[in-house]
Protein backbone atom coordinates (compact mmCIF):
# COMPACT_ATOMS: atom_id res chain seq x y z
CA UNK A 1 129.78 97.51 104.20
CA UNK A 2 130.05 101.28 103.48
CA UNK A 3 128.57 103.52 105.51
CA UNK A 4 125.38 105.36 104.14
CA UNK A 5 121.62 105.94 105.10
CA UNK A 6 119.16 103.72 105.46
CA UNK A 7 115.93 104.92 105.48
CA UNK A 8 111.87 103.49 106.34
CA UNK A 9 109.16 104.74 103.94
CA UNK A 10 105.74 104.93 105.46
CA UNK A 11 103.00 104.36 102.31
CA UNK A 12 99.62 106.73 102.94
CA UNK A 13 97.78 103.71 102.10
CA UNK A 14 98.58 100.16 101.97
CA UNK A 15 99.32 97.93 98.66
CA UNK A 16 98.17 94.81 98.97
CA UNK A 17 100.34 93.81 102.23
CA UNK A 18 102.93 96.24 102.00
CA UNK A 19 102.63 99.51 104.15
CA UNK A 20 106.74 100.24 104.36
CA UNK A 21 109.79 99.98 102.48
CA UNK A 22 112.89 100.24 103.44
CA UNK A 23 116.05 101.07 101.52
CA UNK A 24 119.87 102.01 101.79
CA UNK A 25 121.65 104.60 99.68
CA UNK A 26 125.15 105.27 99.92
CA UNK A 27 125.24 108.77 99.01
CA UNK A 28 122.85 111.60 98.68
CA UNK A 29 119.19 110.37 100.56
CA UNK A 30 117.22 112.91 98.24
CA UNK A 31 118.61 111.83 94.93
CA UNK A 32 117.49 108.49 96.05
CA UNK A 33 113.80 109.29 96.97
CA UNK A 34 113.37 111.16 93.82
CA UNK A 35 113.95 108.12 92.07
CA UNK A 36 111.72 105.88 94.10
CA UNK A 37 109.15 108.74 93.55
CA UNK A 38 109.91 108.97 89.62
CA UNK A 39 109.24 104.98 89.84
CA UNK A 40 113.07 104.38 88.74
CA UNK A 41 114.01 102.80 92.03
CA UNK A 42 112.97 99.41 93.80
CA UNK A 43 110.09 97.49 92.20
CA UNK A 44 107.54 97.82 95.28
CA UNK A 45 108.57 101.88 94.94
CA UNK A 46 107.64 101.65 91.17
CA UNK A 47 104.46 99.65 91.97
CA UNK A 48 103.18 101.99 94.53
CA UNK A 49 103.72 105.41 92.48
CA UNK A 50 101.76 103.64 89.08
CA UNK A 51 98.95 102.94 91.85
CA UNK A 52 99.52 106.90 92.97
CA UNK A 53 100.10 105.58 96.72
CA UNK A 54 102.51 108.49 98.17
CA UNK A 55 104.79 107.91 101.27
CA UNK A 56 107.17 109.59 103.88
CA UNK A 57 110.22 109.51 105.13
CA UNK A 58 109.49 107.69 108.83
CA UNK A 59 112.68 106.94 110.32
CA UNK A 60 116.30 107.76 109.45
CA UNK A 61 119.25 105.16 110.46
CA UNK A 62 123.29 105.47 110.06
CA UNK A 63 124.61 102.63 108.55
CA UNK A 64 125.70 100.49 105.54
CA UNK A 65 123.49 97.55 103.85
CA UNK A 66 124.64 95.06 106.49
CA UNK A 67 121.69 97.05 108.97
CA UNK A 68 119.41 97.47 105.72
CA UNK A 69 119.49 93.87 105.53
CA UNK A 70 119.29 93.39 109.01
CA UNK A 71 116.18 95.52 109.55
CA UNK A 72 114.25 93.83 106.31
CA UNK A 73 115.22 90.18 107.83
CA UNK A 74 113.36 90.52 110.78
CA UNK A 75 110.52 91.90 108.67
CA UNK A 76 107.82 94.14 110.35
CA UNK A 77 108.46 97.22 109.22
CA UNK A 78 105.72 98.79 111.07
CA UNK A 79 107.60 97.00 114.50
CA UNK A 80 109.69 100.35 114.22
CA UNK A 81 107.75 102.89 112.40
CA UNK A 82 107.09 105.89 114.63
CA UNK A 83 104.05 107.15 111.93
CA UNK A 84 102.67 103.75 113.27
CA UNK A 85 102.52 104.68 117.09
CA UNK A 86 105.59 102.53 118.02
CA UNK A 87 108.11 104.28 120.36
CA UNK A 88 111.48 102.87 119.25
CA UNK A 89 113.17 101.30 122.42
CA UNK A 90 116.07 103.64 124.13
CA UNK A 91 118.92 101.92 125.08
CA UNK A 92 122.22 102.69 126.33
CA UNK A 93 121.06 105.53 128.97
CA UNK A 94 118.82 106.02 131.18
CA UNK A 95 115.03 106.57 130.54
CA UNK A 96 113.55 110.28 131.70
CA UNK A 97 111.25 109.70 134.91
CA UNK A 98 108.09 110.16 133.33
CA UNK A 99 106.46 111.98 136.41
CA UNK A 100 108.44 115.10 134.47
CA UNK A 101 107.74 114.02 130.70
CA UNK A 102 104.73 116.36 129.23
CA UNK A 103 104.84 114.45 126.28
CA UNK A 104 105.78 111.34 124.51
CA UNK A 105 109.55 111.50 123.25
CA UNK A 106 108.98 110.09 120.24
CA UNK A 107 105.38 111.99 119.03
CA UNK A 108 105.63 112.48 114.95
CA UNK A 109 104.22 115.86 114.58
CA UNK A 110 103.42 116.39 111.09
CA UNK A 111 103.31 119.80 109.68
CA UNK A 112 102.30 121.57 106.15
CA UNK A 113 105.89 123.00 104.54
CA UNK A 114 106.13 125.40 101.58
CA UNK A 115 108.47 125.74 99.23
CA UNK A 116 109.17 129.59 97.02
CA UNK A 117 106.56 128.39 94.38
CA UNK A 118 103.95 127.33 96.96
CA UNK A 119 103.87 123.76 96.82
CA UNK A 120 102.36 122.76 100.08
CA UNK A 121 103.62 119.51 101.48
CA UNK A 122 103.75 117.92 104.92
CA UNK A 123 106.45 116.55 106.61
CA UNK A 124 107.69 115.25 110.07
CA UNK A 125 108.53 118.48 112.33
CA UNK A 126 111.60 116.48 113.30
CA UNK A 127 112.76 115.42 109.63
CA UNK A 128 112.45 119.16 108.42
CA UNK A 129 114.22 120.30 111.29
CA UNK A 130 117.04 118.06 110.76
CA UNK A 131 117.42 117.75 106.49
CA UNK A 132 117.85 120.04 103.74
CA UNK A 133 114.86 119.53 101.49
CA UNK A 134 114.98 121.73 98.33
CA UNK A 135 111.97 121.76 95.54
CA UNK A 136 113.38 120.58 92.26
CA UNK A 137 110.72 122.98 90.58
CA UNK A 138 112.53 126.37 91.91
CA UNK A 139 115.24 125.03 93.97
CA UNK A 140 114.55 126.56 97.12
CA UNK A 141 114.07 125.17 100.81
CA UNK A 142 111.00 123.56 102.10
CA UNK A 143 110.09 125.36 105.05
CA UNK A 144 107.58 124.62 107.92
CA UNK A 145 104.51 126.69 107.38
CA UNK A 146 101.98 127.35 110.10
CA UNK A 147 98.17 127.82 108.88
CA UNK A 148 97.97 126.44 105.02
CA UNK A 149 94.86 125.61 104.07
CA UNK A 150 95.78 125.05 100.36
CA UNK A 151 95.77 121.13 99.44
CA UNK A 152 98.42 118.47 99.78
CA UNK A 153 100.55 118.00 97.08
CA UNK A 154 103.30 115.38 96.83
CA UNK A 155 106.98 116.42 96.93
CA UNK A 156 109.69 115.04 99.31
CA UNK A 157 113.00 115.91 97.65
């Protein structure tokens, strides 16, 4: 099918038996997790924002629904869920000699980020070095910031 993202959600906290979701949008990835956030998405999505369960962005594929039905077939989520400790599998080249490696390729660091009207979130390192993510409330970036010690608020945009 068309060409999109598909996209793993990793849930703070499970509900019930569910600790991922994952989903497929065609166009813009944000406008699609505001709605699952909003509770105007998938059913599980609405379920776990009435129970106040938030969740992040784990794992970010290229592809069209034929892989986002694919990946929720083999069920397992957590199988390829980095924020779970899985390293996803490398194929097609050769793997680093890991006498040399310092540290593990695919480590999730997780950092605070700030947006202009000092909302503090926290994010993968990788994610926010990779998307645009832009507060709704004043419509500037989300930027890594190093030493926040305000609380966590929810906002992935």
């Amino acid at each position: 099918m068309n060409a999109g993202t598909v996209y793993l959600l990793h849930f703070e906290r499970p509900y019930k038996h569910a600790r991922h979701y994952i989903g497929w949008t065609p166009g813009d990835l944000n406008r699609r997790l505001r709605q699952h956030r909003n509770g105007t998405g998938a059913r599980l999505m609405a379920v776990i924002t009435a129970e106040g369960i938030d969740f992040v962005v784990a794992r970010l594929w290229t592809g069209g629904r034929n892989l986002e039905r694919s990946l929720k077939r083999r069920g397992g989520a957590s199988r390829c869920c980095p924020l779970c400790g899985i390293t996803p599998r490398v194929t097609g080249w050769d793997q680093p000699d890991i006498e040399h490696v310092t540290a593990e390729p695919y480590a999730i660091n997780i950092v605070p980020a700030i947006c202009a009207c000092n909302r503090v979130t926290h994010h993968a390192a990788s994610f926010l070095a990779t998307a645009s993510i832009t507060c709704l409330d004043c419509h500037q970036p989300v930027v890594p910031q190093r030493d926040v010690q305000e609380e966590h608020h929810v906002l992935i945009r």
